[in-house]
Protein backbone atom coordinates (compact mmCIF):
# COMPACT_ATOMS: atom_id res chain seq x y z
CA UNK A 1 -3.66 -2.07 10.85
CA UNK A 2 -3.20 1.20 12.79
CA UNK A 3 -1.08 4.14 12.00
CA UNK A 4 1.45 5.39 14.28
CA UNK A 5 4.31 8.04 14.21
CA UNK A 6 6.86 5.29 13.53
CA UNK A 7 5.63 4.82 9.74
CA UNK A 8 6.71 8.31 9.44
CA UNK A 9 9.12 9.22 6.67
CA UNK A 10 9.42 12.96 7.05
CA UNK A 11 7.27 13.73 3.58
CA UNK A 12 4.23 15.42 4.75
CA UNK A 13 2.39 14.79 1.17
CA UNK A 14 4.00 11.01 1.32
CA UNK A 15 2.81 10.30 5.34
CA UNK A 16 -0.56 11.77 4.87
CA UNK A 17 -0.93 8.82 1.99
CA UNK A 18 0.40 6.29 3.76
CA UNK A 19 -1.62 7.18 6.57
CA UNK A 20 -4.60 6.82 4.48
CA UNK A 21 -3.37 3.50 2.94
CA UNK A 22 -3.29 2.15 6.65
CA UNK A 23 -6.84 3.35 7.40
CA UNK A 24 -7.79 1.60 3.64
CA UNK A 25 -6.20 -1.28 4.46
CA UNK A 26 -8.16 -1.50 8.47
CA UNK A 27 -11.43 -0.75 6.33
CA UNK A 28 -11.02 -3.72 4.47
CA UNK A 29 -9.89 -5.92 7.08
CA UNK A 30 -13.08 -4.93 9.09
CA UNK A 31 -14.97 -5.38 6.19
CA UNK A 32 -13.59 -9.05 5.72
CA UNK A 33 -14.80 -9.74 8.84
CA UNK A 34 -17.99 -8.13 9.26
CA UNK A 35 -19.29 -10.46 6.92
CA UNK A 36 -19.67 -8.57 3.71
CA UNK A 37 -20.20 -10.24 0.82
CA UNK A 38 -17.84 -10.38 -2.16
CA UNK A 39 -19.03 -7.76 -4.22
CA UNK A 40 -18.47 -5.51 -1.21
CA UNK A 41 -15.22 -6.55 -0.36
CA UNK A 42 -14.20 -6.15 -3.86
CA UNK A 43 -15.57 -2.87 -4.16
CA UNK A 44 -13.52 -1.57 -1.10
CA UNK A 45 -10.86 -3.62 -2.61
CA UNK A 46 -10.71 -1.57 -5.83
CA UNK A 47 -11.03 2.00 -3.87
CA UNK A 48 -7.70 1.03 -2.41
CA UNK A 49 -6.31 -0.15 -5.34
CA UNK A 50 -7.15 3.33 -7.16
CA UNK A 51 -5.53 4.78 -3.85
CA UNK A 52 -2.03 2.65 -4.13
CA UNK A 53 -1.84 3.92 -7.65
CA UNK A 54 -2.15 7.60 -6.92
CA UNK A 55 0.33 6.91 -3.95
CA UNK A 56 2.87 4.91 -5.97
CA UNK A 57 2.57 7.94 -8.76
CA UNK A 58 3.61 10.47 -6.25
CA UNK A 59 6.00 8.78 -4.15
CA UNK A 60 7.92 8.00 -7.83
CA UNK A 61 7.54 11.46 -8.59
CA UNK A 62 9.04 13.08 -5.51
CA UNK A 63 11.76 10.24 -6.40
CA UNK A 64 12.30 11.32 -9.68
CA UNK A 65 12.71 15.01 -8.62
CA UNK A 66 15.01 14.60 -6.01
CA UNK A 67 17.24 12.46 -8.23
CA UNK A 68 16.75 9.34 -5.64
CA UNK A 69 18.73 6.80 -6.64
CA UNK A 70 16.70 3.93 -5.47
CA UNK A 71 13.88 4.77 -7.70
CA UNK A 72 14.05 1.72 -9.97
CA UNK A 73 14.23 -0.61 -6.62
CA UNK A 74 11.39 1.46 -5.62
CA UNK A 75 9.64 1.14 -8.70
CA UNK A 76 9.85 -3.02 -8.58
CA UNK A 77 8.13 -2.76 -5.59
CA UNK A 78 5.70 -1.21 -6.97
CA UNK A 79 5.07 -3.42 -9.92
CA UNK A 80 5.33 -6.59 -7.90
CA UNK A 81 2.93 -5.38 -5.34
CA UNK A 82 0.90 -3.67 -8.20
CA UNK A 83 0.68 -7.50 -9.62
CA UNK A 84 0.02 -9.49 -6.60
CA UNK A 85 -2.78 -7.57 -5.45
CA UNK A 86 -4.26 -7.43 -9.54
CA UNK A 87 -4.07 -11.10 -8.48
CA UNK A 88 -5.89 -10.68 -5.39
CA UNK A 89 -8.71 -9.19 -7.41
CA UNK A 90 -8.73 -12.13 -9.90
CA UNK A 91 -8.91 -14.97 -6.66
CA UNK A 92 -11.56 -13.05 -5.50
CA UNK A 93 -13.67 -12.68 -8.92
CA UNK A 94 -12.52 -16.18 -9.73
CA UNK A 95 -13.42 -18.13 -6.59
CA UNK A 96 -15.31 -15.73 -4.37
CA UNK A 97 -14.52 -14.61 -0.62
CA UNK A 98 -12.89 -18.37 0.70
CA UNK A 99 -11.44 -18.20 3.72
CA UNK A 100 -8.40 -18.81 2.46
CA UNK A 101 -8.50 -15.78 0.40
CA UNK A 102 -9.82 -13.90 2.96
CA UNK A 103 -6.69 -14.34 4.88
CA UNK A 104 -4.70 -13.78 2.26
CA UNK A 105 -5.34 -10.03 1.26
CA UNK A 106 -5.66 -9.29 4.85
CA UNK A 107 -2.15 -10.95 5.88
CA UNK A 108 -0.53 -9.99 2.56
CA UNK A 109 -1.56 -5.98 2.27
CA UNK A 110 -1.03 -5.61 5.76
CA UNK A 111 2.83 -7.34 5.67
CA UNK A 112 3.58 -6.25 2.18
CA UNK A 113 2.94 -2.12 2.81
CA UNK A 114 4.33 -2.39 6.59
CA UNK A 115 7.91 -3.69 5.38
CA UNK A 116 7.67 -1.43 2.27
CA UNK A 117 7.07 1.91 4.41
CA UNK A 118 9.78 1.08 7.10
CA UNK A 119 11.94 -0.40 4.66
CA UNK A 120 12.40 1.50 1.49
CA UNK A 121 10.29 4.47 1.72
CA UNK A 122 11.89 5.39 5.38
CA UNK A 123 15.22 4.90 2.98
CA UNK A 124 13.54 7.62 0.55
CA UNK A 125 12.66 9.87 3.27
CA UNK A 126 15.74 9.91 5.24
CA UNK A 127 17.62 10.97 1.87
CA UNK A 128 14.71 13.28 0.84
CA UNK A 129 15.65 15.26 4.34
CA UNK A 130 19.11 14.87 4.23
CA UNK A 131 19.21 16.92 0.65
CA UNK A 132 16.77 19.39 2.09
CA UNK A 133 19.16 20.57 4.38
């Protein structure tokens, strides 16, 4: 998963986090197929986990200060992504690194924050700029 100027919402503090999340995100699918074992992959796995948190935290929080009225849609994003990769975690502690699985986080984290960041958060950034002129 590479980062490129078109994932750009105009948020300096928001793209340099989303830029990071894209470089977490190529870690771990380099990882998956380096041949690490589990307890590496879920290590890396939980780094980026911490990561999304801190991200989703200030993303919401330059929402709630602009008075961005998609913040609750934003916000069940969040949550749902927040849950399916918590359930990531427990396939992989359950089960260990299958294949299936394996393919799974990769295909999943790399669709899931692509379509968020050009979908919703380029939403949030284009009304971010438009009320900051």
């Amino acid at each position: 998963m590479k980062w490129s100027n078109e994932y750009r919402i105009g948020i300096a503090a928001i793209d340099a986090q989303h830029k990071r999340l894209f470089e977490l995100i190529q870690e771990l699918t380099e990882a998956l197929h380096s041949g690490l074992r589990g307890s590496d992959v879920a290590r890396t796995l939980e780094a980026l986990d911490q990561y999304k948190t801190r991200h989703f935290q200030l993303e919401e929080k330059y929402m709630r200060e602009s008075g961005y009225p998609g913040l609750e849609e934003q916000q069940k994003a969040h949550v749902y992504f927040g849950r399916r990769f918590a359930q990531l975690q427990d396939s992989l502690k359950d089960s260990g690194l299958t294949l299936e699985l394996m393919n799974s986080i990769q295909d999943e984290l790399s669709q899931w924050v692509t379509e968020h960041v050009t979908g919703l958060d380029k939403k949030f950034g284009k009304f971010y700029q438009d009320r900051s002129q």
